[in-house]
PDB file of N, CA and C in Angstrom:
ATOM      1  N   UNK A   1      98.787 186.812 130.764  1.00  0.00           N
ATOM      2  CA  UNK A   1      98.468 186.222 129.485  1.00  0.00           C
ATOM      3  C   UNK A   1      96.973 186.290 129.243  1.00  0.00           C
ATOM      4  N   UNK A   2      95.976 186.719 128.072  1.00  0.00           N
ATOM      5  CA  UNK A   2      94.967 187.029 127.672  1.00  0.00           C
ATOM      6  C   UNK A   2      94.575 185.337 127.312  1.00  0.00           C
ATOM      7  N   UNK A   3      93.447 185.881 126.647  1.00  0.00           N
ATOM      8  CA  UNK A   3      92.678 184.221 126.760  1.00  0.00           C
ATOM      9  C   UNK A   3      93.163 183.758 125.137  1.00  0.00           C
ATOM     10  N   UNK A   4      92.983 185.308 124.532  1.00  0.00           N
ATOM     11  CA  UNK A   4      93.606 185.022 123.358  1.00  0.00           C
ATOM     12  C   UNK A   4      95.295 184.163 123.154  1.00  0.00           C
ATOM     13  N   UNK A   5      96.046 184.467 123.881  1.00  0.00           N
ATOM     14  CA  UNK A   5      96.936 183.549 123.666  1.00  0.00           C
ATOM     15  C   UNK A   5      96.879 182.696 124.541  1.00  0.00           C
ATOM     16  N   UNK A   6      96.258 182.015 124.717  1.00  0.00           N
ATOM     17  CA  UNK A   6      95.947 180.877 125.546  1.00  0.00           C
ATOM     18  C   UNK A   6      95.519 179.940 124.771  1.00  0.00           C
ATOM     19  N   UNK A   7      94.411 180.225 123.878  1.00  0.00           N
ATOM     20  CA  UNK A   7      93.634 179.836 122.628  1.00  0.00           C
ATOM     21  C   UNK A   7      94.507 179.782 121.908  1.00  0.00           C
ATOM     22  N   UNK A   8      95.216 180.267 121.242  1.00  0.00           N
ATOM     23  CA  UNK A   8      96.171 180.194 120.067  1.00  0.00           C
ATOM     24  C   UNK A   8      97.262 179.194 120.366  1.00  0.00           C
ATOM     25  N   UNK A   9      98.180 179.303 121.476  1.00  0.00           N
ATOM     26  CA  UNK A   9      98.888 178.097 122.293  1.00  0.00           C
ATOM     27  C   UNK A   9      98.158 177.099 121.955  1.00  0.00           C
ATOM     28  N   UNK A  10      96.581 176.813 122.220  1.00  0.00           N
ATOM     29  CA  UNK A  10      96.189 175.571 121.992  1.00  0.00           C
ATOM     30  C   UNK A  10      95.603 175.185 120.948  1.00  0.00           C
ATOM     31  N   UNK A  11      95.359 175.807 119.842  1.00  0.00           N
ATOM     32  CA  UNK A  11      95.460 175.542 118.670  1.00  0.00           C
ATOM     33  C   UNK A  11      96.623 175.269 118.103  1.00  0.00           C
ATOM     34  N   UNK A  12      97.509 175.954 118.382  1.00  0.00           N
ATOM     35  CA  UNK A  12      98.844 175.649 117.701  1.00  0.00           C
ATOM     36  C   UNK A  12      98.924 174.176 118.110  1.00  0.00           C
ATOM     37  N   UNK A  13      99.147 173.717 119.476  1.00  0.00           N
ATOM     38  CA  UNK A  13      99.219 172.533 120.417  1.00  0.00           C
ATOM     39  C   UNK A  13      98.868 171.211 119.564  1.00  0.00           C
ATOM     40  N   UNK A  14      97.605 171.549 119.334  1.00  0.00           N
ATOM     41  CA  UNK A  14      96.438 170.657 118.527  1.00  0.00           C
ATOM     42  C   UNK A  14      97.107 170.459 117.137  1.00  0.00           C
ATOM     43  N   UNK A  15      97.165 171.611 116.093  1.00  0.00           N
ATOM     44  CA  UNK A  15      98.038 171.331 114.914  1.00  0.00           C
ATOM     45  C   UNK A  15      99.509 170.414 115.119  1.00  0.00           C
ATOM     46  N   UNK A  16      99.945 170.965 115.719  1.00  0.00           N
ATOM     47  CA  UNK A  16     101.347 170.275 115.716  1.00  0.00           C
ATOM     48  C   UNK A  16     101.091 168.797 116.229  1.00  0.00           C
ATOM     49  N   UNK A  17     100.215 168.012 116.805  1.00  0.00           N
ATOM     50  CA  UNK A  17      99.991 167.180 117.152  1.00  0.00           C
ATOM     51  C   UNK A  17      99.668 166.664 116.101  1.00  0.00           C
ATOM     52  N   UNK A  18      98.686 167.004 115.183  1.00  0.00           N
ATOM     53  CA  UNK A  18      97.739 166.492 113.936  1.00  0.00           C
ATOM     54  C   UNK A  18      99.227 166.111 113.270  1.00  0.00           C
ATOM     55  N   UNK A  19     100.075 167.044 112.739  1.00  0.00           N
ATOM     56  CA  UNK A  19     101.019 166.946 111.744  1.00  0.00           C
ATOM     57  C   UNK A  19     102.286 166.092 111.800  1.00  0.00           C
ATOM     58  N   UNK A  20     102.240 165.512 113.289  1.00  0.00           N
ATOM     59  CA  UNK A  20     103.121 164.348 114.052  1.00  0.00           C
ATOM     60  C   UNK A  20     102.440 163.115 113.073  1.00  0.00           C
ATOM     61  N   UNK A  21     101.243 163.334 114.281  1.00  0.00           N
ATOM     62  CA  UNK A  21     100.606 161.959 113.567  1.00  0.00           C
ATOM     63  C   UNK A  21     100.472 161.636 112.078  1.00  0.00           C
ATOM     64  N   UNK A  22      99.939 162.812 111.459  1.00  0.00           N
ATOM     65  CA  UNK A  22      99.728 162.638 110.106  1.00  0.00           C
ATOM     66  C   UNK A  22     101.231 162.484 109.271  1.00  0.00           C
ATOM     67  N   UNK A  23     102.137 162.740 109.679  1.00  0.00           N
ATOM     68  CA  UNK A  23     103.660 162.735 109.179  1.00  0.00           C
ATOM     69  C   UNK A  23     104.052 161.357 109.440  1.00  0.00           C
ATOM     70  N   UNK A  24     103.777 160.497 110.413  1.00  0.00           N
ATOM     71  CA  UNK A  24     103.994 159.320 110.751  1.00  0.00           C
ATOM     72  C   UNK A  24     103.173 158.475 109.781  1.00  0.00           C
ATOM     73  N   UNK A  25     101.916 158.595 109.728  1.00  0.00           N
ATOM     74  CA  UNK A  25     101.265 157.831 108.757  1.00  0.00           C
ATOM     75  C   UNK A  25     101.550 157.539 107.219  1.00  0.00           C
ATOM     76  N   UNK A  26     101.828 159.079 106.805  1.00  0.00           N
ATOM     77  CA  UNK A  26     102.546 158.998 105.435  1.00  0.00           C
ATOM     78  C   UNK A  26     103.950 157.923 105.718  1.00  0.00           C
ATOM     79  N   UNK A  27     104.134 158.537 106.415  1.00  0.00           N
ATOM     80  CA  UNK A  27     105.718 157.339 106.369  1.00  0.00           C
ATOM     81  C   UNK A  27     105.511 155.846 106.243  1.00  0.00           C
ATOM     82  N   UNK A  28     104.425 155.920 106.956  1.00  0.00           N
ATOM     83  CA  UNK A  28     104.195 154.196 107.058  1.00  0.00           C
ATOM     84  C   UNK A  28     103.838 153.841 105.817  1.00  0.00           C
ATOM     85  N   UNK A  29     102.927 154.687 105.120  1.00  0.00           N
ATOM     86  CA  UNK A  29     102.466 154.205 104.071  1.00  0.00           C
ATOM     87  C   UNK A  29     102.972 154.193 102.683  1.00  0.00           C
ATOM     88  N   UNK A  30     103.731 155.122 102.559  1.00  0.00           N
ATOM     89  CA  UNK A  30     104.676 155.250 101.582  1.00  0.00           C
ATOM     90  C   UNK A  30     105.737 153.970 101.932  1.00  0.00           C
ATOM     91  N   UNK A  31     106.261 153.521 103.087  1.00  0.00           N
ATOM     92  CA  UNK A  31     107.462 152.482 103.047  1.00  0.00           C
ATOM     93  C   UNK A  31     106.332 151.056 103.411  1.00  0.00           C
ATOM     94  N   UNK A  32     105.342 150.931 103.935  1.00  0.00           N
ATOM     95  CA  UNK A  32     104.833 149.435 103.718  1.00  0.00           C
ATOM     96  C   UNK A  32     103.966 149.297 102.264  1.00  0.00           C
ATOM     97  N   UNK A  33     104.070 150.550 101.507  1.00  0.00           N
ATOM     98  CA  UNK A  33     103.162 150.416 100.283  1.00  0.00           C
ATOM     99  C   UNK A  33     103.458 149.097  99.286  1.00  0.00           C
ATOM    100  N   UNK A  34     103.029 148.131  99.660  1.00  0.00           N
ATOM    101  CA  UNK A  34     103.506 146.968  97.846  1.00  0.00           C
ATOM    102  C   UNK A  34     102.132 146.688  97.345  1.00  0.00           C
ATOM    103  N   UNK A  35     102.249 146.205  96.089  1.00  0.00           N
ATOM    104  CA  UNK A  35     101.036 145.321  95.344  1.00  0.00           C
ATOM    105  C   UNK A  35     100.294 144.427  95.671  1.00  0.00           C
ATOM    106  N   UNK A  36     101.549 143.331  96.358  1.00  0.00           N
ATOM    107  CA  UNK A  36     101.425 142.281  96.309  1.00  0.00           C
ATOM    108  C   UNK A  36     100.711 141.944  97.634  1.00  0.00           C
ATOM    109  N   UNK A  37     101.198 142.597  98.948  1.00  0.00           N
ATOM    110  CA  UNK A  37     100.957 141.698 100.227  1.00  0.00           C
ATOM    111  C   UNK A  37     100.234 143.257 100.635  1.00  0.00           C
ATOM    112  N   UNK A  38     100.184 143.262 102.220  1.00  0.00           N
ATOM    113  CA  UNK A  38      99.490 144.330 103.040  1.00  0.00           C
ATOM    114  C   UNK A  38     100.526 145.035 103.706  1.00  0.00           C
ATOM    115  N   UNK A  39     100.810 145.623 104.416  1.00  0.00           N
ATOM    116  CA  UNK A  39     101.495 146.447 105.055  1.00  0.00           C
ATOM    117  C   UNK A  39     102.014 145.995 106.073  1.00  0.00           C
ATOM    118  N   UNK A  40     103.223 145.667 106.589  1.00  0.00           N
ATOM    119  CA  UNK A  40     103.734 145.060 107.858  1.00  0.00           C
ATOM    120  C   UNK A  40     103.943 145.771 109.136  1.00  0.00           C
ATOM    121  N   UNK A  41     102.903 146.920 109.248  1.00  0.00           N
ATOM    122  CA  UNK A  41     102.869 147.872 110.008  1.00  0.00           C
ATOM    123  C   UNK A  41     101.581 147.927 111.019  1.00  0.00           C
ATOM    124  N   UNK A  42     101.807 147.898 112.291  1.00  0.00           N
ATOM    125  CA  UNK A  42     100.337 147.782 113.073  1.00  0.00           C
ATOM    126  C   UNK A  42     100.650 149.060 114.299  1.00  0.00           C
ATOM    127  N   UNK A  43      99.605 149.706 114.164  1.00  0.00           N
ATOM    128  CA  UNK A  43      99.610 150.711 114.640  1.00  0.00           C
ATOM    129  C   UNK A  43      98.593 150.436 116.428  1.00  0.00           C
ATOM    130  N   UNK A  44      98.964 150.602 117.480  1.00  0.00           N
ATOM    131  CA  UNK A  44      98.209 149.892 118.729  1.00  0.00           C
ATOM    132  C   UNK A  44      98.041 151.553 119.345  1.00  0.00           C
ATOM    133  N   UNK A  45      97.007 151.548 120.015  1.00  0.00           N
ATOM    134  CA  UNK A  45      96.527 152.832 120.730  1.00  0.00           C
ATOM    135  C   UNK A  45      96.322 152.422 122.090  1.00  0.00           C
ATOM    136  N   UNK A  46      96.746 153.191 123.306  1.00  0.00           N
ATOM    137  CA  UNK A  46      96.356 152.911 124.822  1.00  0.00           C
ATOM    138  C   UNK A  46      96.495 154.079 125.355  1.00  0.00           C
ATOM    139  N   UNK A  47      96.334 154.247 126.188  1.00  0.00           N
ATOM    140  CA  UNK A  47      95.648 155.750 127.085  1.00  0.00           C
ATOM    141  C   UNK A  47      96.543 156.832 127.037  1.00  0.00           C
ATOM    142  N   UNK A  48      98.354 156.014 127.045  1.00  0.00           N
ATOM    143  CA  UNK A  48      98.931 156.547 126.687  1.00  0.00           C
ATOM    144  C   UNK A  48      99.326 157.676 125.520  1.00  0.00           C
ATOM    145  N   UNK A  49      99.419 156.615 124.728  1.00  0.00           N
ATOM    146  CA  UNK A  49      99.471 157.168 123.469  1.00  0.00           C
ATOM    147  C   UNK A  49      99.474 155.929 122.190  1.00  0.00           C
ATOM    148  N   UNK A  50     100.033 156.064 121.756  1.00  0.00           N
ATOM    149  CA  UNK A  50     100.254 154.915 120.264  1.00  0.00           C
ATOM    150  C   UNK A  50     101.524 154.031 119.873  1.00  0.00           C
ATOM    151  N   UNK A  51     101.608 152.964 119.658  1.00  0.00           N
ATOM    152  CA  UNK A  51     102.804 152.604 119.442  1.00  0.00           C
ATOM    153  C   UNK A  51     102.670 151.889 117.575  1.00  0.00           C
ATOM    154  N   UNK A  52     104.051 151.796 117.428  1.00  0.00           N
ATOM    155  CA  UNK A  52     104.569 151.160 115.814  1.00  0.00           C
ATOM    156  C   UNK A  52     104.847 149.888 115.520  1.00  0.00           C
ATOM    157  N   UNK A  53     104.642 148.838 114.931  1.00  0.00           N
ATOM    158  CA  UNK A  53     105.273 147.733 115.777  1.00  0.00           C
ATOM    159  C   UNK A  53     105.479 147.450 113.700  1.00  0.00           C
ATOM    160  N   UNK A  54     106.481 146.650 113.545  1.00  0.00           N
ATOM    161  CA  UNK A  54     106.155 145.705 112.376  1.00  0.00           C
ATOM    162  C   UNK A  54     106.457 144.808 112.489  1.00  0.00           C
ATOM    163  N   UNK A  55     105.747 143.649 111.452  1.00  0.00           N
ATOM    164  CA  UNK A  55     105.728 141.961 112.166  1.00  0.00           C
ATOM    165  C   UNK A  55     105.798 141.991 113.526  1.00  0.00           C
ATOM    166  N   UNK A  56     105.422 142.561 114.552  1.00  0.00           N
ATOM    167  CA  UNK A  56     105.041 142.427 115.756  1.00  0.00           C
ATOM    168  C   UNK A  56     106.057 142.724 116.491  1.00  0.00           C
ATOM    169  N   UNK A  57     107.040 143.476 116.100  1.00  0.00           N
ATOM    170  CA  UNK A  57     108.484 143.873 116.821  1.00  0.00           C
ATOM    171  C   UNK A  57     108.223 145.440 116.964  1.00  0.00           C
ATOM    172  N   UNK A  58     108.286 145.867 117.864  1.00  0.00           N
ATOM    173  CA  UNK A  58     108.139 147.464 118.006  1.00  0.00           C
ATOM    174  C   UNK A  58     109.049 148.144 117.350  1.00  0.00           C
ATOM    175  N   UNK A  59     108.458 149.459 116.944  1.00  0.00           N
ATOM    176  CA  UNK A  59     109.426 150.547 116.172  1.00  0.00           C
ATOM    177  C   UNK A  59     109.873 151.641 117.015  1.00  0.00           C
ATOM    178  N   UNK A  60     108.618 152.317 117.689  1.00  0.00           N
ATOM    179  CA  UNK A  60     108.620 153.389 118.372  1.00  0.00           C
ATOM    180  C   UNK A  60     106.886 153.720 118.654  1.00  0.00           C
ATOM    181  N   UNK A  61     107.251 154.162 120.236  1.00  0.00           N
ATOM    182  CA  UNK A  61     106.707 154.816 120.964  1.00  0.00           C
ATOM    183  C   UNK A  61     105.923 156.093 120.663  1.00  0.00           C
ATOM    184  N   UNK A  62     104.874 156.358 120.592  1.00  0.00           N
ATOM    185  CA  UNK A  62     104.405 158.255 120.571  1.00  0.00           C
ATOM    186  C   UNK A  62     103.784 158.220 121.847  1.00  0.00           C
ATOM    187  N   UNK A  63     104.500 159.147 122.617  1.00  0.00           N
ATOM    188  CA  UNK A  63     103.767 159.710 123.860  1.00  0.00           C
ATOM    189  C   UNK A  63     102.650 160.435 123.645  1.00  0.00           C
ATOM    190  N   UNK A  64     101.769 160.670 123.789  1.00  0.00           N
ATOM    191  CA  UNK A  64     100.344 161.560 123.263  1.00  0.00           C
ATOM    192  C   UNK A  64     100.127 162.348 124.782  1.00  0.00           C
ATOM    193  N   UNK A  65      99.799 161.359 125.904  1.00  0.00           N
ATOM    194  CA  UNK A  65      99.632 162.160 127.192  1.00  0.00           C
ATOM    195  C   UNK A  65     100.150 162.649 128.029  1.00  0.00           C
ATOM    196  N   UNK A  66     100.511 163.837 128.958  1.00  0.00           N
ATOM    197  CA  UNK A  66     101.169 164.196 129.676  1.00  0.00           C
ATOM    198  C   UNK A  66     102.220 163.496 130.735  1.00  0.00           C
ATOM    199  N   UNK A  67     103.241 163.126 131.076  1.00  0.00           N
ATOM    200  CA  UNK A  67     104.064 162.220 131.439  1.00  0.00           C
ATOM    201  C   UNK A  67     105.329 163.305 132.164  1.00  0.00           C
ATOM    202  N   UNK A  68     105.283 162.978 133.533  1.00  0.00           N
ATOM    203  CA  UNK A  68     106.560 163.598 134.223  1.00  0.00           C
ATOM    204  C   UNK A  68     107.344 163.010 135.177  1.00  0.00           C
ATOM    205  N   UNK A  69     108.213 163.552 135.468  1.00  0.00           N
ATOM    206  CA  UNK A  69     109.289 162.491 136.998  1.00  0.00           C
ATOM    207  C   UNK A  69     109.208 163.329 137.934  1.00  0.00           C
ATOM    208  N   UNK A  70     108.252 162.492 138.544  1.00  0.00           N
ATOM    209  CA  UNK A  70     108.172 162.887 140.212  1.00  0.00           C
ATOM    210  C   UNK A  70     107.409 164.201 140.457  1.00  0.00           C
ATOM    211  N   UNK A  71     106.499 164.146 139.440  1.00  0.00           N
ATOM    212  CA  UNK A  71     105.616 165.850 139.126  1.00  0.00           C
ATOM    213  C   UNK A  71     106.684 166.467 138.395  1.00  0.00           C
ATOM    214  N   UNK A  72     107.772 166.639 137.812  1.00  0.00           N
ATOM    215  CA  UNK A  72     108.457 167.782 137.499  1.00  0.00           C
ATOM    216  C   UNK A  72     108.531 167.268 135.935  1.00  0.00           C
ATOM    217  N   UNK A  73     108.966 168.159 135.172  1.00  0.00           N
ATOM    218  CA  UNK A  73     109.737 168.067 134.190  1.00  0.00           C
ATOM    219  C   UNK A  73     108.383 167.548 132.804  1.00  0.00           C
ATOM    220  N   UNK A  74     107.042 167.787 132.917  1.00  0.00           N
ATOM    221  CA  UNK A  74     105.849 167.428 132.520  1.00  0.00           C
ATOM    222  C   UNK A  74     106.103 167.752 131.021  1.00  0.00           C
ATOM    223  N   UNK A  75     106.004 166.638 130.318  1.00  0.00           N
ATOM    224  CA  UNK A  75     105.837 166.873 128.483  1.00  0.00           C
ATOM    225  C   UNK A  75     105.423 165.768 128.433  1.00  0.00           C
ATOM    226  N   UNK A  76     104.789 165.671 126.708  1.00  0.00           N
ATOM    227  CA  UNK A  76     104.131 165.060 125.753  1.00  0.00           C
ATOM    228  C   UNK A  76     104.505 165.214 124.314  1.00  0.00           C
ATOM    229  N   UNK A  77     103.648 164.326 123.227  1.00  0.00           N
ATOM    230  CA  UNK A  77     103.881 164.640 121.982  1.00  0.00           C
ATOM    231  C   UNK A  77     105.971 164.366 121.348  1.00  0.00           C
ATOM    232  N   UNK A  78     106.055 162.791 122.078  1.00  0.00           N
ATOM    233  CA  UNK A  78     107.448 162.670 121.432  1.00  0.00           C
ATOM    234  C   UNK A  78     107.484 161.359 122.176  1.00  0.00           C
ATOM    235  N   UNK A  79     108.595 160.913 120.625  1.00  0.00           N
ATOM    236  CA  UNK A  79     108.892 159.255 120.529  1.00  0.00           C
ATOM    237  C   UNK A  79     109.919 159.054 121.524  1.00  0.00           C
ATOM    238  N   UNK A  80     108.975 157.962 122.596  1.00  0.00           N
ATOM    239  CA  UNK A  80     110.216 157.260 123.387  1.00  0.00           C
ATOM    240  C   UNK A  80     109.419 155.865 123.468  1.00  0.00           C
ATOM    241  N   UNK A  81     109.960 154.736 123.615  1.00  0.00           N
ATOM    242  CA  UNK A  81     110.966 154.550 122.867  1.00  0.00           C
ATOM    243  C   UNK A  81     111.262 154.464 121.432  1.00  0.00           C
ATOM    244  N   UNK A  82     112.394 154.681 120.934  1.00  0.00           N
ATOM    245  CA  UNK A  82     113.047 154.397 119.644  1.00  0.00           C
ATOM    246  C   UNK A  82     113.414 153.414 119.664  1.00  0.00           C
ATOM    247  N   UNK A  83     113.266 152.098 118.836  1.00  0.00           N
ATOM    248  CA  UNK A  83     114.062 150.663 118.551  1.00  0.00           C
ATOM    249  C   UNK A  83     115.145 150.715 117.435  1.00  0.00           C
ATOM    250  N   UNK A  84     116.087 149.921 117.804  1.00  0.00           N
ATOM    251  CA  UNK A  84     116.918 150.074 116.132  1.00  0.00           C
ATOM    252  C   UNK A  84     115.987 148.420 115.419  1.00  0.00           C
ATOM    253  N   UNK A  85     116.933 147.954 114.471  1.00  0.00           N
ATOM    254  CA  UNK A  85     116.343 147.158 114.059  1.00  0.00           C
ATOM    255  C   UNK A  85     116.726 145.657 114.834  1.00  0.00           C
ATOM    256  N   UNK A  86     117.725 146.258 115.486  1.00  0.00           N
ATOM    257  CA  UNK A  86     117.781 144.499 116.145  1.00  0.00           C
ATOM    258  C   UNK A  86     117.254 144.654 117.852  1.00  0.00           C
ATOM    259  N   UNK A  87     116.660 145.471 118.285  1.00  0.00           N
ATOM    260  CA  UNK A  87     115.534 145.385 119.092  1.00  0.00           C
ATOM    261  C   UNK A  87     116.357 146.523 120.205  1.00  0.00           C
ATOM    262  N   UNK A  88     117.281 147.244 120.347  1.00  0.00           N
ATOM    263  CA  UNK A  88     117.764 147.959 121.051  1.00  0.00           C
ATOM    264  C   UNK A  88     116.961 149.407 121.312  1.00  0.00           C
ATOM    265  N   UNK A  89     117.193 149.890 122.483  1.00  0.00           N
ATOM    266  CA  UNK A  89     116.140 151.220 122.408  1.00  0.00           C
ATOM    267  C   UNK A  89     117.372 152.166 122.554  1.00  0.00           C
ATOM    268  N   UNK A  90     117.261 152.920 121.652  1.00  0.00           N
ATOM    269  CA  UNK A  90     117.831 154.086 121.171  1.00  0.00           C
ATOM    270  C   UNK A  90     117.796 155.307 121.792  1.00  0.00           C
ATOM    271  N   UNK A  91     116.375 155.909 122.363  1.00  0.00           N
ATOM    272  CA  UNK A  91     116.467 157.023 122.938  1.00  0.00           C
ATOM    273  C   UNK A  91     116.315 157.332 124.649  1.00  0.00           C
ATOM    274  N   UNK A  92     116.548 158.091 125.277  1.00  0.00           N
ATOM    275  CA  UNK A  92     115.843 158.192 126.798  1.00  0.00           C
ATOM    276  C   UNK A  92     115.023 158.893 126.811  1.00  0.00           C
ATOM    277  N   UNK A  93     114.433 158.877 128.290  1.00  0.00           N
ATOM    278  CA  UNK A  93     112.969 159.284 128.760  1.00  0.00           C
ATOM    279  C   UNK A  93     114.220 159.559 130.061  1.00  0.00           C
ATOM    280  N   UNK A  94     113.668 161.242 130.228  1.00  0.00           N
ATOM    281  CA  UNK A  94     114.267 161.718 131.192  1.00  0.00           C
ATOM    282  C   UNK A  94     115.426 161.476 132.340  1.00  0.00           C
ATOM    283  N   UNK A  95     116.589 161.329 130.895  1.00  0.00           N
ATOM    284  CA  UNK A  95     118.107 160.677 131.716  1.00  0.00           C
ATOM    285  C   UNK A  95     118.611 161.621 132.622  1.00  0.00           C
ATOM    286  N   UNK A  96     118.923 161.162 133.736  1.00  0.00           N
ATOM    287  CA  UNK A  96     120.032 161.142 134.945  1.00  0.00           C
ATOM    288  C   UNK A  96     120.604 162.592 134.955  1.00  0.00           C
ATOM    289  N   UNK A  97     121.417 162.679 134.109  1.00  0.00           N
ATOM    290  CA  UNK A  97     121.930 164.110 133.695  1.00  0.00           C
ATOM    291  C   UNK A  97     121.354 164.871 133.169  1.00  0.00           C
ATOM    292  N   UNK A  98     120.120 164.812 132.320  1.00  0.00           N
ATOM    293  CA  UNK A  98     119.382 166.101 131.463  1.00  0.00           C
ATOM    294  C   UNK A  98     117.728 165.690 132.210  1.00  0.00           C
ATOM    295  N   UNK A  99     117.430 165.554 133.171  1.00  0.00           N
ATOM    296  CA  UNK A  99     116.072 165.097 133.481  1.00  0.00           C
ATOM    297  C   UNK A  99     115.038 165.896 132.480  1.00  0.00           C
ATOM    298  N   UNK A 100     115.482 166.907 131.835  1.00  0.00           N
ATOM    299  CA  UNK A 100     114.017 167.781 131.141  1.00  0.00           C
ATOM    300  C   UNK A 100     114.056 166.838 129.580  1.00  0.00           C
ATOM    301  N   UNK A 101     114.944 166.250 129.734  1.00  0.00           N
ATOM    302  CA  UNK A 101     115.102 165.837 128.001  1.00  0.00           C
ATOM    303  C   UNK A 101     114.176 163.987 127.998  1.00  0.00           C
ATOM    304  N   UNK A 102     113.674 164.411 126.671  1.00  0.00           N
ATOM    305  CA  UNK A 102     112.948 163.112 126.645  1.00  0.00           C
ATOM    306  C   UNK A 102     113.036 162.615 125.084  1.00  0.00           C
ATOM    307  N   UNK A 103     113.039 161.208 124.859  1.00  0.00           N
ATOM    308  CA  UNK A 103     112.826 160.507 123.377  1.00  0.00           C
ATOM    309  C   UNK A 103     113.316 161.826 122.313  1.00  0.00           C
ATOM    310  N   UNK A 104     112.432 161.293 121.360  1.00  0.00           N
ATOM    311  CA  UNK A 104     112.585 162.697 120.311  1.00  0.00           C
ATOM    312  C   UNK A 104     111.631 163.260 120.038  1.00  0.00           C
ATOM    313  N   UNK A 105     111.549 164.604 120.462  1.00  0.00           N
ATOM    314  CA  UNK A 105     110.904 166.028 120.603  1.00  0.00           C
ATOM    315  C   UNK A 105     110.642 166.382 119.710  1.00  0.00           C
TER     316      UNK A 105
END
């Protein structure tokens, strides 16, 4: 592999990251948008990555940093956890039977 696609891999890398985040934000802001009050949406950052919370109940997870089981199976850039609305988590992080599969990709 040349350096050139090495570079391009990580530009691409970088975009698709931007367009997560930036796709998430519109969402927030388009559905907490009112007149009247502020947005019931708080967005928290840690080394990890970022989480969603409204009125202080989590939404979902964004993995941002590299994360694997047991060294193997190494990804980033996807929601785990998913909450429904009555506080249940919805997705896995590298289940039993599919260890490569994580949150949503």
């Amino acid at each position: 592999m040349g350096s050139d696609s090495t570079q391009n891999r990580l530009i691409y890398l970088k975009m698709k990251r931007l367009l997560c985040i930036s796709g998430f934000l519109i969402i927030v802001l388009i559905s907490g948008h009112s007149q009247e009050k502020k947005s019931t949406f708080t967005f928290i950052r840690n080394d990890q990555g970022i989480e969603l919370s409204q009125n202080g109940n989590p939404v979902f997870f964004y993995q941002e940093k590299p994360k694997s089981l047991d060294g193997k199976y190494i990804c980033n850039n996807y929601l785990y956890p998913l909450y429904s609305l009555n506080g249940d988590t919805l997705t896995e992080e590298f289940p039993v039977d599919h260890p490569y599969h994580r949150g949503i990709f």
